[in-house]
Protein backbone atom coordinates (compact mmCIF):
# COMPACT_ATOMS: atom_id res chain seq x y z
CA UNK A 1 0.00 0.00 0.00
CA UNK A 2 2.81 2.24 0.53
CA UNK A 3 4.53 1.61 -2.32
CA UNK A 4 1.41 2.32 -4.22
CA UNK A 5 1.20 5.93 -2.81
CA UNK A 6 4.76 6.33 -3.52
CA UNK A 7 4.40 5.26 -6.77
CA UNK A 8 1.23 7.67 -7.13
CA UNK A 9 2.93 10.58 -5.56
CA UNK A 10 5.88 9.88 -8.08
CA UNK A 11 3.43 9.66 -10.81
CA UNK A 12 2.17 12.98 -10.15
CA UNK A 13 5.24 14.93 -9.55
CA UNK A 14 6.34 13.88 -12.36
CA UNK A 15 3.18 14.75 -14.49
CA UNK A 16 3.32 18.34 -12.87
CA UNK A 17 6.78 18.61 -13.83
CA UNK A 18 5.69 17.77 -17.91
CA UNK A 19 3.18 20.52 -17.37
CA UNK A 20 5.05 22.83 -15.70
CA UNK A 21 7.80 22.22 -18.20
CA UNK A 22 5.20 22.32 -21.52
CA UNK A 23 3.67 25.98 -19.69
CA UNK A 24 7.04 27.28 -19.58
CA UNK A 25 7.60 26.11 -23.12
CA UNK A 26 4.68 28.10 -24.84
CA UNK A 27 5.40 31.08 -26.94
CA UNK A 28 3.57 34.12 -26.05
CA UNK A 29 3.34 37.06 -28.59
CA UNK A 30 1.97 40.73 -28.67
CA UNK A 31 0.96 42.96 -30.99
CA UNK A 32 0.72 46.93 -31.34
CA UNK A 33 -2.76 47.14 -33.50
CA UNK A 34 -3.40 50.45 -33.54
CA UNK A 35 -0.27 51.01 -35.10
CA UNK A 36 -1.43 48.72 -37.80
CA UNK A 37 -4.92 50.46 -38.37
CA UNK A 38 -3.27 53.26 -38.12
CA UNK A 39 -1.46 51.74 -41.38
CA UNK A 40 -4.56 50.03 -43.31
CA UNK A 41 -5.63 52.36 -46.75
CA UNK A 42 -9.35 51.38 -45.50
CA UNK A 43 -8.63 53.36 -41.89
CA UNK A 44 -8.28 56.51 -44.18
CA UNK A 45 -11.18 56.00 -46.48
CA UNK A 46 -13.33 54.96 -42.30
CA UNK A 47 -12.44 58.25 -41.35
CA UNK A 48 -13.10 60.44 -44.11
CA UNK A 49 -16.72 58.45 -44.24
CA UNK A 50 -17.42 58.88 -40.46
CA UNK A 51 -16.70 62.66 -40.79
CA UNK A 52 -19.09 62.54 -43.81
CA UNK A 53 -21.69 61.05 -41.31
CA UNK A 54 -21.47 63.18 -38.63
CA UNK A 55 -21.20 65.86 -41.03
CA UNK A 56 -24.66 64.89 -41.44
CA UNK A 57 -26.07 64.90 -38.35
CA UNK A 58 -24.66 68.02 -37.62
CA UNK A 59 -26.20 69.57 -40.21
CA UNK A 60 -29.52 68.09 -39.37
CA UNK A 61 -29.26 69.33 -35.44
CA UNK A 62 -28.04 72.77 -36.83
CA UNK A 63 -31.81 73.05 -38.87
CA UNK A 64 -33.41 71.99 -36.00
CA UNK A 65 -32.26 74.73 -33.90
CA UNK A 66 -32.31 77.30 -36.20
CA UNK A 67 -36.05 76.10 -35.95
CA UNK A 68 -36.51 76.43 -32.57
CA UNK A 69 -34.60 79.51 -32.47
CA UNK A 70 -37.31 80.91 -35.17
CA UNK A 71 -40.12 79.73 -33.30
CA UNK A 72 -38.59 81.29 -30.04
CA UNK A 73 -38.48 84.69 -31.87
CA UNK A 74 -41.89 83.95 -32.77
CA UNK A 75 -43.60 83.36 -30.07
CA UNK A 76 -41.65 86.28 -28.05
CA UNK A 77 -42.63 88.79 -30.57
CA UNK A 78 -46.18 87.19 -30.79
CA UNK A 79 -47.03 86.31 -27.11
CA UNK A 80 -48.72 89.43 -25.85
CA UNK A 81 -51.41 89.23 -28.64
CA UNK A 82 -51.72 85.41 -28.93
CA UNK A 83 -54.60 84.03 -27.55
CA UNK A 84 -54.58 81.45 -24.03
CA UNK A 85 -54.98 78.58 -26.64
CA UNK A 86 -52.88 79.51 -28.99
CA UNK A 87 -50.04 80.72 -27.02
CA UNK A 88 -50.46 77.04 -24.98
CA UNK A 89 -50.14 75.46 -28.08
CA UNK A 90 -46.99 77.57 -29.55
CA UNK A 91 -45.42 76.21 -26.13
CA UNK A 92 -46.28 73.36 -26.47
CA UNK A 93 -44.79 73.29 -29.60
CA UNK A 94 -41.60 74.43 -28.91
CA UNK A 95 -40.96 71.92 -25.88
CA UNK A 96 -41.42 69.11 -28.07
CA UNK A 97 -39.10 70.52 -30.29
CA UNK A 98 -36.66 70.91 -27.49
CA UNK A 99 -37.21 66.95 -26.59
CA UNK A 100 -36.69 66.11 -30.12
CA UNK A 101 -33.47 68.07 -30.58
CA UNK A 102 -32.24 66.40 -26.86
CA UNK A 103 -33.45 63.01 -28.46
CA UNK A 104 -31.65 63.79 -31.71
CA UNK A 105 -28.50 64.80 -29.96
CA UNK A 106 -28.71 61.46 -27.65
CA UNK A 107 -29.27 59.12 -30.49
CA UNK A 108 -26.81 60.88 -32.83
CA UNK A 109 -23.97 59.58 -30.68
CA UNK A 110 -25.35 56.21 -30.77
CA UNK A 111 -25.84 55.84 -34.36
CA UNK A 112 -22.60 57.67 -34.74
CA UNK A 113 -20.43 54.57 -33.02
CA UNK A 114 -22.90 52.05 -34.37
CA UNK A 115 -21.78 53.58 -38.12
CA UNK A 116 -17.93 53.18 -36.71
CA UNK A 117 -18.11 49.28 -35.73
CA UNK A 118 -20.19 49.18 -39.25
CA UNK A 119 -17.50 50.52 -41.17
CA UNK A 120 -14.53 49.18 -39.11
CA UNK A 121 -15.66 45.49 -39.01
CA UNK A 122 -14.21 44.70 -42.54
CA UNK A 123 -10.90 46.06 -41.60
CA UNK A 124 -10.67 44.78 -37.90
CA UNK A 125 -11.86 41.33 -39.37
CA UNK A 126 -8.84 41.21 -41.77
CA UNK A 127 -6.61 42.55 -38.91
CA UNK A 128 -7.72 39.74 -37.09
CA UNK A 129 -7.33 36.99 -39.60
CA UNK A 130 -3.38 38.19 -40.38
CA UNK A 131 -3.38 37.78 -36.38
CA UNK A 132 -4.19 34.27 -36.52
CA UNK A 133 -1.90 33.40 -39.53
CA UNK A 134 0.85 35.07 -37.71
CA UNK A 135 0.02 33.24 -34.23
CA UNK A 136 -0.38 29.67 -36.56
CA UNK A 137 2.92 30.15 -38.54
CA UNK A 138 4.82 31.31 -35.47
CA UNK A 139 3.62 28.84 -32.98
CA UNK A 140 2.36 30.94 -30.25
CA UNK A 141 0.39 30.02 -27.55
CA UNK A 142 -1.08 33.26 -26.74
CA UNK A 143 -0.80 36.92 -27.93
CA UNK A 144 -2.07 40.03 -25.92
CA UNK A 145 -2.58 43.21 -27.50
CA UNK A 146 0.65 45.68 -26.53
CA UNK A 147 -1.24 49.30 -25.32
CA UNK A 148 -2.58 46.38 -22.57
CA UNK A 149 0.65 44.69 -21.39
CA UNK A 150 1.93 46.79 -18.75
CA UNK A 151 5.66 45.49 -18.59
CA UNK A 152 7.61 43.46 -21.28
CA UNK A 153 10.55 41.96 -19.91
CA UNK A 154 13.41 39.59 -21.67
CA UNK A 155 10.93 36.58 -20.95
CA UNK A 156 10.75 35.46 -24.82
CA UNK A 157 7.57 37.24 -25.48
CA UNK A 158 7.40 38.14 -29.44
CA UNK A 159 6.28 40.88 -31.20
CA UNK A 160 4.36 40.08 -34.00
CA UNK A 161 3.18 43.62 -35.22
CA UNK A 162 5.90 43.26 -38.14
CA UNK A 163 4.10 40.07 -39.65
CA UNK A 164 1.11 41.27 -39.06
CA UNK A 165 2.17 43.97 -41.44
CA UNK A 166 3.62 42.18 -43.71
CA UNK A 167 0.64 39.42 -44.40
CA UNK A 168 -1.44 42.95 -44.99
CA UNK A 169 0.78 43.97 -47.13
CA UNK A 170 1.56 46.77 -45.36
């Protein structure tokens, strides 16, 4: 029965040793991919389309308040004569303009990201395949994005930012 622990014991030493030993072993990479969008001829043509957009929605908040600022000026110059109804209904009026131009404003900066992942995806997507070639060819075990390590030290890690580059062409 002893012998049997020992033997099991022994067994598992030694197993945690071929882990320990395979751990130690793996190849762990980084990469720097801003510095590659920052590279990609579709980052360009991303940026110069999301200016377009909010180009647009600026535009379309600047009408609405130079509506509301019209109706303002209309209703100050018009109060004093305006009947109870009608004067109700001119504020009326212009507070539910002033909730659609907060709404506008709130969902402008929603749509505007949702356009960004839209026309990023593409480009991310083939950033992220050239990743996993890279990580394939080379072997690696893990790779963590560099602006997110906080130290590199002489522990083997790889940077693979120059492959990445070079299987876009870049």
């Amino acid at each position: 029965m002893k012998k049997l622990s020992k033997v099991l014991v022994l067994v598992v030493l030694a197993l945690g040793i071929s882990f320990g030993a395979k751990a130690q072993a793996q190849k762990i990479g980084y990469v720097d991919s801003q510095t590659i969008i920052d590279m990609m001829p579709e980052s360009a043509k991303i940026k110069q389309d999301l200016q377009a957009y909010y180009n647009e929605l600026q535009a379309e908040l600047q009408a609405m308040a130079t509506e509301y600022q019209n109706k303002m000026r209309e209703y100050e110059a018009n109060s004093a004569t305006m009947s109870n109804i009608l004067r109700q209904s001119k504020e009326k009026e212009i507070m539910d303009l002033q909730g659609r131009i907060q709404d506008f404003q709130a969902n402008a900066e929603n749509d505007l990201a949702e356009k960004q992942e839209e026309l990023s995806k593409p480009m991310l997507d083939k950033i992220k395949a050239a990743i996993d070639d890279v990580v394939k060819a080379k072997g690696l075990a893990y790779v963590f994005e560099k602006t997110v390590i906080l130290s590199i030290g002489d522990s083997g890690s790889i940077d693979i930012t120059p492959d990445v580059k070079a299987k876009l062409g870049l």
